[in-house]
C-alpha atoms as a PDB file:
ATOM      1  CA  UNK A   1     -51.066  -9.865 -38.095  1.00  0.00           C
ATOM      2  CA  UNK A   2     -51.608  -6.680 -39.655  1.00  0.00           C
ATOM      3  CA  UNK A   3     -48.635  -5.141 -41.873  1.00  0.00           C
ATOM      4  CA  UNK A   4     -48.350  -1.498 -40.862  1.00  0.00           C
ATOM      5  CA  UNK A   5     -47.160   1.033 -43.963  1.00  0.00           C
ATOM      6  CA  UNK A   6     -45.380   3.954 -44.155  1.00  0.00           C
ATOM      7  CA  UNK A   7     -47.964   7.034 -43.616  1.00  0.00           C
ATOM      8  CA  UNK A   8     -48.730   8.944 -46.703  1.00  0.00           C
ATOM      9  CA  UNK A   9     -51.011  12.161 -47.564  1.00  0.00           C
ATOM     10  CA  UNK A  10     -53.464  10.185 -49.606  1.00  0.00           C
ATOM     11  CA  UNK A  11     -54.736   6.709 -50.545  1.00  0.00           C
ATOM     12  CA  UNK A  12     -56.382   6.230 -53.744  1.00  0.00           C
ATOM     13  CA  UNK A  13     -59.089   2.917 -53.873  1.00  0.00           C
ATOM     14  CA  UNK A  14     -59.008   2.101 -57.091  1.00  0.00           C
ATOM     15  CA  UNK A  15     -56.889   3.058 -60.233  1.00  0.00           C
ATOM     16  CA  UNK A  16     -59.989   3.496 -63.041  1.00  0.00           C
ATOM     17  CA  UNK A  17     -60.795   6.631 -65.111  1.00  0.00           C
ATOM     18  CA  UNK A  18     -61.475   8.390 -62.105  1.00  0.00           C
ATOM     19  CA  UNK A  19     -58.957   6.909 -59.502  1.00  0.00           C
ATOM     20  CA  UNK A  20     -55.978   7.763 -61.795  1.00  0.00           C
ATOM     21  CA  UNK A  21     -56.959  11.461 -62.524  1.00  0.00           C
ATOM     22  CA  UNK A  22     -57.438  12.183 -58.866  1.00  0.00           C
ATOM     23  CA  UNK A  23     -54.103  10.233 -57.976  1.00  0.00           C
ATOM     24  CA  UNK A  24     -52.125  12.434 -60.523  1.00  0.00           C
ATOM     25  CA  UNK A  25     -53.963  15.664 -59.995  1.00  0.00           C
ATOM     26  CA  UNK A  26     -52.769  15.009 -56.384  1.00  0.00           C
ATOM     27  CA  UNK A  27     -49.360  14.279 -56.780  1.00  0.00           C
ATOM     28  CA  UNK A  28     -49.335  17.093 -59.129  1.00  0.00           C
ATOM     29  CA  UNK A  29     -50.255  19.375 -56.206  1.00  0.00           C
ATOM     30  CA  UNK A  30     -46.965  17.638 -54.145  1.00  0.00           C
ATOM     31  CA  UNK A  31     -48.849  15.074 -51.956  1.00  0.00           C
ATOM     32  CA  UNK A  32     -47.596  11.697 -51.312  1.00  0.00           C
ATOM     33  CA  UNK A  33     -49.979   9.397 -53.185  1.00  0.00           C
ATOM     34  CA  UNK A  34     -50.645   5.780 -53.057  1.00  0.00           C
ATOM     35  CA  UNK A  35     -53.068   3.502 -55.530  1.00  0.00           C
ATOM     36  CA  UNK A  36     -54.294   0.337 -54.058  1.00  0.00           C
ATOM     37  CA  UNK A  37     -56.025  -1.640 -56.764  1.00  0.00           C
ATOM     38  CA  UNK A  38     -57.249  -5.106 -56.754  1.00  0.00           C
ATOM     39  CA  UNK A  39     -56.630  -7.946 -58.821  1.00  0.00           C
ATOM     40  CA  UNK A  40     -53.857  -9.215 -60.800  1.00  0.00           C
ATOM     41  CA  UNK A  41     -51.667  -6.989 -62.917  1.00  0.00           C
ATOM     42  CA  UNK A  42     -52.806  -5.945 -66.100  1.00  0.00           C
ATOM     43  CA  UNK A  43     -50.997  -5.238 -68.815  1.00  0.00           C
ATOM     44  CA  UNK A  44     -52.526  -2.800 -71.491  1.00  0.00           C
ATOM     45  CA  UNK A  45     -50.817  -3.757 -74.577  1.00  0.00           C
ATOM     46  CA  UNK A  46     -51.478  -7.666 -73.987  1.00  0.00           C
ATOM     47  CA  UNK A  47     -54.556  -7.647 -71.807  1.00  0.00           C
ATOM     48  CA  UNK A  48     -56.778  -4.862 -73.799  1.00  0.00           C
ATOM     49  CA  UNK A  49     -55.355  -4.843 -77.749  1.00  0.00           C
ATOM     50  CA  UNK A  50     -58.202  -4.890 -80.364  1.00  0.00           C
ATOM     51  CA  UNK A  51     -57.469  -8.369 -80.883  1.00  0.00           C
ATOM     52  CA  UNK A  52     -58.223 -10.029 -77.626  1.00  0.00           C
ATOM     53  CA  UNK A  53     -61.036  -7.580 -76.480  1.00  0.00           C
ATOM     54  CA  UNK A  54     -63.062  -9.155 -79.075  1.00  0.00           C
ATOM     55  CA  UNK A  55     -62.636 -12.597 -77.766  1.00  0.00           C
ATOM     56  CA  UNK A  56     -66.385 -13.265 -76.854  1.00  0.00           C
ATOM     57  CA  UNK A  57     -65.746 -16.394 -75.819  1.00  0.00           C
ATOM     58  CA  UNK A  58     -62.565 -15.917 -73.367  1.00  0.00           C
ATOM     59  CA  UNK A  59     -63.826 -12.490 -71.856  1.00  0.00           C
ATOM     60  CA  UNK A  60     -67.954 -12.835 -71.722  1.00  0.00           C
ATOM     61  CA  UNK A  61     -68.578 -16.725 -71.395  1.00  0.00           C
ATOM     62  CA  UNK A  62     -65.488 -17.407 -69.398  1.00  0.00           C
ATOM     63  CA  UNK A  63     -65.296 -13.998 -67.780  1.00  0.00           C
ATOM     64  CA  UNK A  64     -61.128 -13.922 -68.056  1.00  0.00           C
ATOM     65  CA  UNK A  65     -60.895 -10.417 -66.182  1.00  0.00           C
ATOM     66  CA  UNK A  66     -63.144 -11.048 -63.249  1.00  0.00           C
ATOM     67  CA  UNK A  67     -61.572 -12.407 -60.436  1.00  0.00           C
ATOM     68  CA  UNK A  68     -62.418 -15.650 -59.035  1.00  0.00           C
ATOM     69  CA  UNK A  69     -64.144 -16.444 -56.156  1.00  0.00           C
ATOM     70  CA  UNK A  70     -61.519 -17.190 -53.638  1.00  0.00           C
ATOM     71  CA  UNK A  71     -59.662 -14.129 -54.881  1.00  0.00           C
ATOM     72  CA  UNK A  72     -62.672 -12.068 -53.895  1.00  0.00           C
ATOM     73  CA  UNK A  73     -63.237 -12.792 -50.742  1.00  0.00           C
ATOM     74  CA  UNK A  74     -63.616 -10.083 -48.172  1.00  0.00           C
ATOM     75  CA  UNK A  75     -61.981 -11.475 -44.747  1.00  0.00           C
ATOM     76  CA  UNK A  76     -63.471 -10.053 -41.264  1.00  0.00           C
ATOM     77  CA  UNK A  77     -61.738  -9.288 -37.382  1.00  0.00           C
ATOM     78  CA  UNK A  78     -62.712  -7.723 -34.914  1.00  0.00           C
ATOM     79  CA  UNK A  79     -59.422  -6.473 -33.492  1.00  0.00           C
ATOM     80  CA  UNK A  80     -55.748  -6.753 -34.691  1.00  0.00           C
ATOM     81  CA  UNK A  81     -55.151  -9.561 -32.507  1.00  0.00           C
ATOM     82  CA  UNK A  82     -57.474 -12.058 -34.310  1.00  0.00           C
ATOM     83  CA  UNK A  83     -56.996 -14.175 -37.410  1.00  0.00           C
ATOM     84  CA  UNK A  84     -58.314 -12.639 -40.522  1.00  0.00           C
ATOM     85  CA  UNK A  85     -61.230 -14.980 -41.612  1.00  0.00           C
ATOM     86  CA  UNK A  86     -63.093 -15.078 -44.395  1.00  0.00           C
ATOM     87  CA  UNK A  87     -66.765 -13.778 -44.708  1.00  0.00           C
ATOM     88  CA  UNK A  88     -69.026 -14.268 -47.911  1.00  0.00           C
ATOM     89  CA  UNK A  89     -72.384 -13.225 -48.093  1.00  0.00           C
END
């Protein structure tokens, strides 16, 4: 079943470059603003320092910040009363 939220004035997709600055100018203008990104958490000190960026190996070859396949998966109903099943392409 679907969780309902708490309505707010704005919902940002996406917490980039972009996504941030809009979220902030926003909330700077006195709307409530929500981020919804996806993926795990990512910490910028640990996750993005000089000396794991370079990592070919762990970040190219492996691809260590893409998410997996079952964690991308985009699910499909057609109403709120059905099951939430998964669709791939």
């Amino acid at each position: 079943m679907m969780t309902k939220l708490p309505k707010t004035d704005v919902v940002v997709i996406g917490l980039g470059w972009a996504g941030s600055i809009i979220a902030n100018e926003l909330a700077d203008e006195g709307l409530e603003v929500i981020g919804i990104e996806r993926g795990p958490w990512r910490d910028t000190a640990r996750d993005f320092n000089i000396g794991t960026v370079t990592d070919e190996l762990r970040y190219v070859m492996s691809e260590e910040l893409m998410l997996r396949t079952r964690q991308n998966t985009c699910t499909m109903r057609n109403n709120p009363s059905q099951t939430a099943l998964p669709m791939r392409t």
